[in-house]
C-alpha atoms as a PDB file:
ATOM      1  CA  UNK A   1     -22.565 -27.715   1.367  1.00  0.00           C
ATOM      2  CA  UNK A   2     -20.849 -25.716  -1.103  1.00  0.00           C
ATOM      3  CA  UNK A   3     -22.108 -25.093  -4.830  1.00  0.00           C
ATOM      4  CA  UNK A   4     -20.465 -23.674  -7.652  1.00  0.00           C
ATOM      5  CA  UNK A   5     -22.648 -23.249 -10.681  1.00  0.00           C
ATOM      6  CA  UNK A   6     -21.665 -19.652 -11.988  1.00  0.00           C
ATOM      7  CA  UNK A   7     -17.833 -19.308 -11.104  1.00  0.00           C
ATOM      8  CA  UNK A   8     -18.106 -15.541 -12.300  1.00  0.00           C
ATOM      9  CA  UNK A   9     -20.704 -13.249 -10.681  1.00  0.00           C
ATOM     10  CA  UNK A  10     -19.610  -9.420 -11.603  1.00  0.00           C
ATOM     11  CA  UNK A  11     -20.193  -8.682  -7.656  1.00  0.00           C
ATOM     12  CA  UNK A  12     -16.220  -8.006  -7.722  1.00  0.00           C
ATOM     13  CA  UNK A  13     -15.921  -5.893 -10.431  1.00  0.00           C
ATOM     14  CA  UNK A  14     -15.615  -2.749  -8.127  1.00  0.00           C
ATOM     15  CA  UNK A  15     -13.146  -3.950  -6.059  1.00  0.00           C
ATOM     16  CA  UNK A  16     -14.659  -5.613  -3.114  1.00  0.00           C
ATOM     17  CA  UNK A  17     -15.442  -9.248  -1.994  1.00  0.00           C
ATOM     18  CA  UNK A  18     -17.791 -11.119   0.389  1.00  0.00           C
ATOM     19  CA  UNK A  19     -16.393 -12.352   3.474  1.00  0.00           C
ATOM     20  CA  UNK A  20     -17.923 -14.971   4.841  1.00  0.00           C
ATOM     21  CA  UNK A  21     -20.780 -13.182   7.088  1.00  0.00           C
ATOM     22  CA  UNK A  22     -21.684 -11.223   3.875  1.00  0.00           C
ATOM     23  CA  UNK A  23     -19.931  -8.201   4.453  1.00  0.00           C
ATOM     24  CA  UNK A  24     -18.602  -6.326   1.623  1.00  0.00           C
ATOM     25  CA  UNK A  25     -14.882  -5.658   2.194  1.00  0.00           C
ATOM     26  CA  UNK A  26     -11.888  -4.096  -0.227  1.00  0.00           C
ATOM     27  CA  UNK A  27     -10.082  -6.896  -1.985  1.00  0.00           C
ATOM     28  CA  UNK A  28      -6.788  -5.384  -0.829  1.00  0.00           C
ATOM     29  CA  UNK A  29      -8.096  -5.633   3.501  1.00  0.00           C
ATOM     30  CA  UNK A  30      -6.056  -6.879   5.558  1.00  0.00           C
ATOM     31  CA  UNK A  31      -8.559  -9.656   6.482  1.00  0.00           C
ATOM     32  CA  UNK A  32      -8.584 -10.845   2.599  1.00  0.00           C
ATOM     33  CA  UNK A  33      -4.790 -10.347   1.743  1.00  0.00           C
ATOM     34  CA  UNK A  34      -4.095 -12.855   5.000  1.00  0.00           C
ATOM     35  CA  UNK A  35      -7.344 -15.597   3.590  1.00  0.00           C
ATOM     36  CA  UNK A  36      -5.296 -14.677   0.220  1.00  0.00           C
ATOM     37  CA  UNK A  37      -1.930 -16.038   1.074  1.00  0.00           C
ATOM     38  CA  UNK A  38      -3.117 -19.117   2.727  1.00  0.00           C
ATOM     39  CA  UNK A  39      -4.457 -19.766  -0.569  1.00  0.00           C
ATOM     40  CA  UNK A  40      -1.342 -18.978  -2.077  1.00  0.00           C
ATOM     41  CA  UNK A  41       0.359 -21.554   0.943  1.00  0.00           C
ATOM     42  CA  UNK A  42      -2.284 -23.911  -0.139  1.00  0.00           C
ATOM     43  CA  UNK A  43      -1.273 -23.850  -3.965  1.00  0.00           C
ATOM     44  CA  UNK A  44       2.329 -24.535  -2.741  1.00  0.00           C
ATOM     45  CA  UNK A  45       1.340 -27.316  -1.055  1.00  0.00           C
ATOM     46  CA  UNK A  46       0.301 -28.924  -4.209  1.00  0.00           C
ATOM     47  CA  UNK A  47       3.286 -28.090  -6.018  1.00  0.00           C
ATOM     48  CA  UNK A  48       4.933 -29.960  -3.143  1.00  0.00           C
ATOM     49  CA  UNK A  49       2.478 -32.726  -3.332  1.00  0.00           C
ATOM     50  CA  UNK A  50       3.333 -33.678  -6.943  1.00  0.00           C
ATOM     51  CA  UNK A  51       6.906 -34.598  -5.549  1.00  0.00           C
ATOM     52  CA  UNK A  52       5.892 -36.965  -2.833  1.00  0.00           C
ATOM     53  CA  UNK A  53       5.304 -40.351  -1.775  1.00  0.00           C
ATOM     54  CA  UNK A  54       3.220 -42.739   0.840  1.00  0.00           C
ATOM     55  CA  UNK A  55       2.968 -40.887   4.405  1.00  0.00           C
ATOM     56  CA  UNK A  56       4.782 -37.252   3.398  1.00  0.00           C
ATOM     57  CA  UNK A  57       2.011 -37.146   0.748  1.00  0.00           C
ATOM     58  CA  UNK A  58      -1.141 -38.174   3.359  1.00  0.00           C
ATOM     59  CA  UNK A  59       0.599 -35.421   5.024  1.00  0.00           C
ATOM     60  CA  UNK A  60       0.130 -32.928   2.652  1.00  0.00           C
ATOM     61  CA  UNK A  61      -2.884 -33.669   1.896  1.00  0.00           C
ATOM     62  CA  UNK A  62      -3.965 -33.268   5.187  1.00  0.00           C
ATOM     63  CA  UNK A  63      -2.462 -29.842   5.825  1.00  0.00           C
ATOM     64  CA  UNK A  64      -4.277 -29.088   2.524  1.00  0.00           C
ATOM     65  CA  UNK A  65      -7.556 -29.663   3.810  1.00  0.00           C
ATOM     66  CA  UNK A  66      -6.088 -28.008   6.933  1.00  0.00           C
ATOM     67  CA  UNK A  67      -5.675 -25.191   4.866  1.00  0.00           C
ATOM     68  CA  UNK A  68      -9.323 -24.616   3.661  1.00  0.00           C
ATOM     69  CA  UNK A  69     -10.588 -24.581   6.924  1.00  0.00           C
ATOM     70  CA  UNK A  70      -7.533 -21.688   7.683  1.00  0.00           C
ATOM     71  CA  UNK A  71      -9.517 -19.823   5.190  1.00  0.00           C
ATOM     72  CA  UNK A  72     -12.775 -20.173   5.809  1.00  0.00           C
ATOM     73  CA  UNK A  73     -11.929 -19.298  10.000  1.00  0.00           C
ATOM     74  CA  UNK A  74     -10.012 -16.400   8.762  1.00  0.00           C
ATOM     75  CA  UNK A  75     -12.928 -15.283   6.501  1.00  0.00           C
ATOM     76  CA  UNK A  76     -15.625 -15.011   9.045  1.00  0.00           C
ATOM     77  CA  UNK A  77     -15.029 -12.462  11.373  1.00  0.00           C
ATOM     78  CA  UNK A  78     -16.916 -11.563  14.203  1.00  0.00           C
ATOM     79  CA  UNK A  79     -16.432 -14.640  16.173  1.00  0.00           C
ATOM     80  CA  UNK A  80     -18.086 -13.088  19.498  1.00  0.00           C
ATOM     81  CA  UNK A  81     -21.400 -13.392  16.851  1.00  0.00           C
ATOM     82  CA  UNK A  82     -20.661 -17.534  15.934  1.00  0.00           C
ATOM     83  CA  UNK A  83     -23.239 -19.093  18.796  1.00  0.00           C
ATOM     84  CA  UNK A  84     -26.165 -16.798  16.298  1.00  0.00           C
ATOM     85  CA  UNK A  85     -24.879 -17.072  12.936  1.00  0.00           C
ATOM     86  CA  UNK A  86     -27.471 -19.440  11.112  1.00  0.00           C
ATOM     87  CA  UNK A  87     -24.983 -22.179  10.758  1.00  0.00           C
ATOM     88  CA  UNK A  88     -22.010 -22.752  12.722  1.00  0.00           C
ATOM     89  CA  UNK A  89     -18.788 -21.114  11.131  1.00  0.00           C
ATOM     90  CA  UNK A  90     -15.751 -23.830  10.666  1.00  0.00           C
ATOM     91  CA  UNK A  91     -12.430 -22.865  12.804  1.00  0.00           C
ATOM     92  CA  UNK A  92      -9.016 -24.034  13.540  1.00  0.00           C
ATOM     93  CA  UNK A  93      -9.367 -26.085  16.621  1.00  0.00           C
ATOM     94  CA  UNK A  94      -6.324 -26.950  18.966  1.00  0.00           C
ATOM     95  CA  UNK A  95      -6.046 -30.661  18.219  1.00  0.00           C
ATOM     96  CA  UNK A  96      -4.890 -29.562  14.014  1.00  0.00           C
ATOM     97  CA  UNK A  97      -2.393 -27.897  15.778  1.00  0.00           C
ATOM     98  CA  UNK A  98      -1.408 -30.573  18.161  1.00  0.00           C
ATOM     99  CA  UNK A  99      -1.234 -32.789  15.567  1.00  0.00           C
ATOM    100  CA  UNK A 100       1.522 -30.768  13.722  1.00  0.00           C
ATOM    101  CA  UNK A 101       3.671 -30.793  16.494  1.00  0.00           C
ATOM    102  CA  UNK A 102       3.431 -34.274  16.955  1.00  0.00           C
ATOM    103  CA  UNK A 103       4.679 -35.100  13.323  1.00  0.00           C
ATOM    104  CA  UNK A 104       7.294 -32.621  13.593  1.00  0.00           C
ATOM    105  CA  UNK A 105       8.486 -34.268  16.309  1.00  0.00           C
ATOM    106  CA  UNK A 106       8.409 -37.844  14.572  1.00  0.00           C
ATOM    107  CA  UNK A 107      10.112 -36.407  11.987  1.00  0.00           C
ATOM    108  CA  UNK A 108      12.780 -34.386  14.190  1.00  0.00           C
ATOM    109  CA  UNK A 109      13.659 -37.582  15.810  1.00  0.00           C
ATOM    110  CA  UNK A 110      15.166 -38.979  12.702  1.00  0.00           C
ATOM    111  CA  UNK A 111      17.433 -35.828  11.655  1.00  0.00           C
ATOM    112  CA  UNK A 112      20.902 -35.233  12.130  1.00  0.00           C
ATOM    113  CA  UNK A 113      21.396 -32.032  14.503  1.00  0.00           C
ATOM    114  CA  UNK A 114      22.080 -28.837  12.484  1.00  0.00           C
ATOM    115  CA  UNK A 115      25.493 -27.378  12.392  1.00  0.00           C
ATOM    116  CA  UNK A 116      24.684 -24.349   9.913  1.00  0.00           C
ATOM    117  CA  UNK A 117      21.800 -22.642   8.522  1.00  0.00           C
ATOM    118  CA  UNK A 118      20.373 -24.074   5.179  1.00  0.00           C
ATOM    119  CA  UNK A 119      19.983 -22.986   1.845  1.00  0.00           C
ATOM    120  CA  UNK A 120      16.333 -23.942   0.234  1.00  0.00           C
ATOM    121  CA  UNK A 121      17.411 -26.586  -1.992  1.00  0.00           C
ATOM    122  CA  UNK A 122      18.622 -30.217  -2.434  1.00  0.00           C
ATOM    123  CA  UNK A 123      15.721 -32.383  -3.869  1.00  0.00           C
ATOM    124  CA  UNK A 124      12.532 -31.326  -5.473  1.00  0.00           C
ATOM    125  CA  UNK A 125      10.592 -32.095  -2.823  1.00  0.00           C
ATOM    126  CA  UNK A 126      12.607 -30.083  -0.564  1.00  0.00           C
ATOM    127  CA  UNK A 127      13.413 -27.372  -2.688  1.00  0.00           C
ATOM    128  CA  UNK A 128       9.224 -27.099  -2.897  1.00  0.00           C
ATOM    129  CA  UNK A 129       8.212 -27.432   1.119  1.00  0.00           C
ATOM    130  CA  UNK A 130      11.226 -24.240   1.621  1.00  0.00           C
ATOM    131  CA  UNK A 131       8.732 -22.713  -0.559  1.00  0.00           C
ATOM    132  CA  UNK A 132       5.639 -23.713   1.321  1.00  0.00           C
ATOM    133  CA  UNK A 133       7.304 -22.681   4.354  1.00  0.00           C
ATOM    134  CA  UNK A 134       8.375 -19.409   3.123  1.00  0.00           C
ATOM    135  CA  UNK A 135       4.889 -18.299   1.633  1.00  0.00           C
ATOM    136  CA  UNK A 136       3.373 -19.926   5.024  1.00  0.00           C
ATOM    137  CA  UNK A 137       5.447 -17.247   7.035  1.00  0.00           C
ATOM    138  CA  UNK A 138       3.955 -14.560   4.776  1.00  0.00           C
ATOM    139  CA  UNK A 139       0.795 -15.995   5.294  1.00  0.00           C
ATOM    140  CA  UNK A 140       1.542 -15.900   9.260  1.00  0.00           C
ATOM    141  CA  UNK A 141       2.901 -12.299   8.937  1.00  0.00           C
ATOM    142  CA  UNK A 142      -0.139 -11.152   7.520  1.00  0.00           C
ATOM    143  CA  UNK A 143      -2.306 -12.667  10.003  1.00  0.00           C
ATOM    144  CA  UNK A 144      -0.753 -11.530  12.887  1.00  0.00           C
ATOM    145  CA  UNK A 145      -0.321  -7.625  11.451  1.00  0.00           C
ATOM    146  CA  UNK A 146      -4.752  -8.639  10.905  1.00  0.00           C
ATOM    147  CA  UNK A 147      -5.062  -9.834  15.113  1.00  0.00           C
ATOM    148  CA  UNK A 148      -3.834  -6.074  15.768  1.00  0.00           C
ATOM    149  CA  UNK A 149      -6.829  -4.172  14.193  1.00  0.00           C
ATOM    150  CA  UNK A 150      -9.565  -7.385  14.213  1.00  0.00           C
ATOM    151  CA  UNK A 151     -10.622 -10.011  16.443  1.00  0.00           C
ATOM    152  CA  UNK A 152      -9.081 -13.365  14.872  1.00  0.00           C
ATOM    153  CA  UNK A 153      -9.423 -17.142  16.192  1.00  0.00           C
ATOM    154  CA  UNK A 154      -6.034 -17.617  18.244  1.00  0.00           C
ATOM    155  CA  UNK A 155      -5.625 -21.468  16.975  1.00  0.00           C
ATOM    156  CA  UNK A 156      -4.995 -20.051  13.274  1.00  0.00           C
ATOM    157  CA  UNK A 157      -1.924 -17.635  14.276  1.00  0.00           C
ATOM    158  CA  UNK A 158      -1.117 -21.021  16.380  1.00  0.00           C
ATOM    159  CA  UNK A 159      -1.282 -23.418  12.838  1.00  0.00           C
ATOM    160  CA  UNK A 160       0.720 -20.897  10.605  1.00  0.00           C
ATOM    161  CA  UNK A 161       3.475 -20.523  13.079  1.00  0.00           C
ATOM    162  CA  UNK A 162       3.775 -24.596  13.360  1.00  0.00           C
ATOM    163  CA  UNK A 163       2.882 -25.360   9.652  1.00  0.00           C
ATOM    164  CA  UNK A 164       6.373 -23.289   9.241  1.00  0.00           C
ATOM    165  CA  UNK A 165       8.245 -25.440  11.389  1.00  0.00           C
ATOM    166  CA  UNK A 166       6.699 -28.659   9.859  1.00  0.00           C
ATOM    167  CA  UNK A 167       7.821 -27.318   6.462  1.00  0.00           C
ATOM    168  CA  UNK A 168      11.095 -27.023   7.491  1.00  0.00           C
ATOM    169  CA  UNK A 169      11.396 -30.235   9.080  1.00  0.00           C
ATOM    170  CA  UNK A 170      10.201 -31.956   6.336  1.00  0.00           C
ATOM    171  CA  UNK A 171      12.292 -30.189   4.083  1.00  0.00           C
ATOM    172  CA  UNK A 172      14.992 -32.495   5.749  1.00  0.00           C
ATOM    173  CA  UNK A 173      13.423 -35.222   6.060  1.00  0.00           C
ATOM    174  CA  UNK A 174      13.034 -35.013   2.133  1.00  0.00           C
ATOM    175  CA  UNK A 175      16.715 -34.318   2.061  1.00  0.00           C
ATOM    176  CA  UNK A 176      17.558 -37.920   3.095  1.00  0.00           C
ATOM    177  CA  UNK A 177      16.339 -36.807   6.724  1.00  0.00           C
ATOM    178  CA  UNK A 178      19.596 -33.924   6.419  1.00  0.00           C
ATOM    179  CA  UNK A 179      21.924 -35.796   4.663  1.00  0.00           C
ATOM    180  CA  UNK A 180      21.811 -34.003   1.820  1.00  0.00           C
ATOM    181  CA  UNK A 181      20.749 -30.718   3.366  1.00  0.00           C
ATOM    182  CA  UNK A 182      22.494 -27.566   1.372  1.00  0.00           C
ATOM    183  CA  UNK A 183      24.208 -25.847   3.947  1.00  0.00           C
ATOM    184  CA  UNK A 184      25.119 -21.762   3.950  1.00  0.00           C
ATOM    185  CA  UNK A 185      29.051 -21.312   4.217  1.00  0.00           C
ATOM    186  CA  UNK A 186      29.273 -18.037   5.161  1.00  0.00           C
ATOM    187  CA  UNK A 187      30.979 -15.488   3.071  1.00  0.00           C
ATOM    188  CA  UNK A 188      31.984 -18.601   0.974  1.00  0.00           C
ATOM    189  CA  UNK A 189      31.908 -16.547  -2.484  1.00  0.00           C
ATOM    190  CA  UNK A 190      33.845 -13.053  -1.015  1.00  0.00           C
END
């Protein structure tokens, strides 16, 4: 259970932050700038949130909570150690990626096939998941440049390259399932 009574605690004022296990690590480490942008996904997400309705919302939500547990794999390192660490560490499991995929592909089913690229645009809530999905490849870039120097859980490289996709997808569905995608005409303005 987590408990927040003192939300400042000076042990950062140097520079460095707790990881999960307790180690002391730079603020700017690759392990905490890639914890750091799923956060920054995660806040996205909300912005997102505030523009939508019934299942796209549960949705969301979902990928929120999704999120935090993104975070709090990627924050514990040294999963070779997890089977004697005094309480079991949370990870990305298969199935939250599975489960992606299968709503992309619900959603898939109902677009019209693309013809062009697309511009990040059309309604609010479409405008805001090409955000999510853009921070979320950020968030994937950083965690795969982390895999080549640290041992990471494979399932979370796995989620960030799907929760892209899913953005995406849903950014059309949003868009009156591509209807009223904003397609790129190339060299339209020469």
């Amino acid at each position: 259970m987590v408990v927040l009574n003192k939300i400042y605690t000076k042990s950062g004022d140097k520079g460095t932050t707790a990881l999960g296990n307790g180690t002391r690590v730079e603020k700017h480490s690759a392990r905490v700038n890639a914890y750091g942008t799923v956060d920054e996904t995660n806040a996205t997400v909300g912005l997102a949130k505030l523009h939508a309705e019934g299942l796209m919302a549960d949705q969301l939500a979902m990928i929120q909570n999704d999120l935090f547990d993104l975070g709090a794999d990627l924050c514990r390192p040294d999963m070779a150690k997890d089977a004697d660490a005094e309480y079991p560490p949370l990870r990305v499991i298969d199935a939250q990626v599975s489960r992606l995929e299968s709503e992309i592909d619900k959603m898939n089913g109902n677009l019209t096939p693309l013809r062009s690229f697309i511009l990040p645009g059309g309604s609010a809530l479409a405008a805001h998941l090409h955000l999510c999905r853009t921070v979320s490849r950020r968030a994937e870039r950083l965690t795969t440049e982390l895999a080549t120097v640290e041992n990471i859980n494979p399932a979370v490289v796995q989620y960030l390259n799907r929760l892209s996709d899913w953005f995406f997808v849903a950014s059309r569905a949003a868009n009156s399932n591509g209807a009223d995608d904003v397609l790129w005409v190339p060299g339209a303005n020469r």
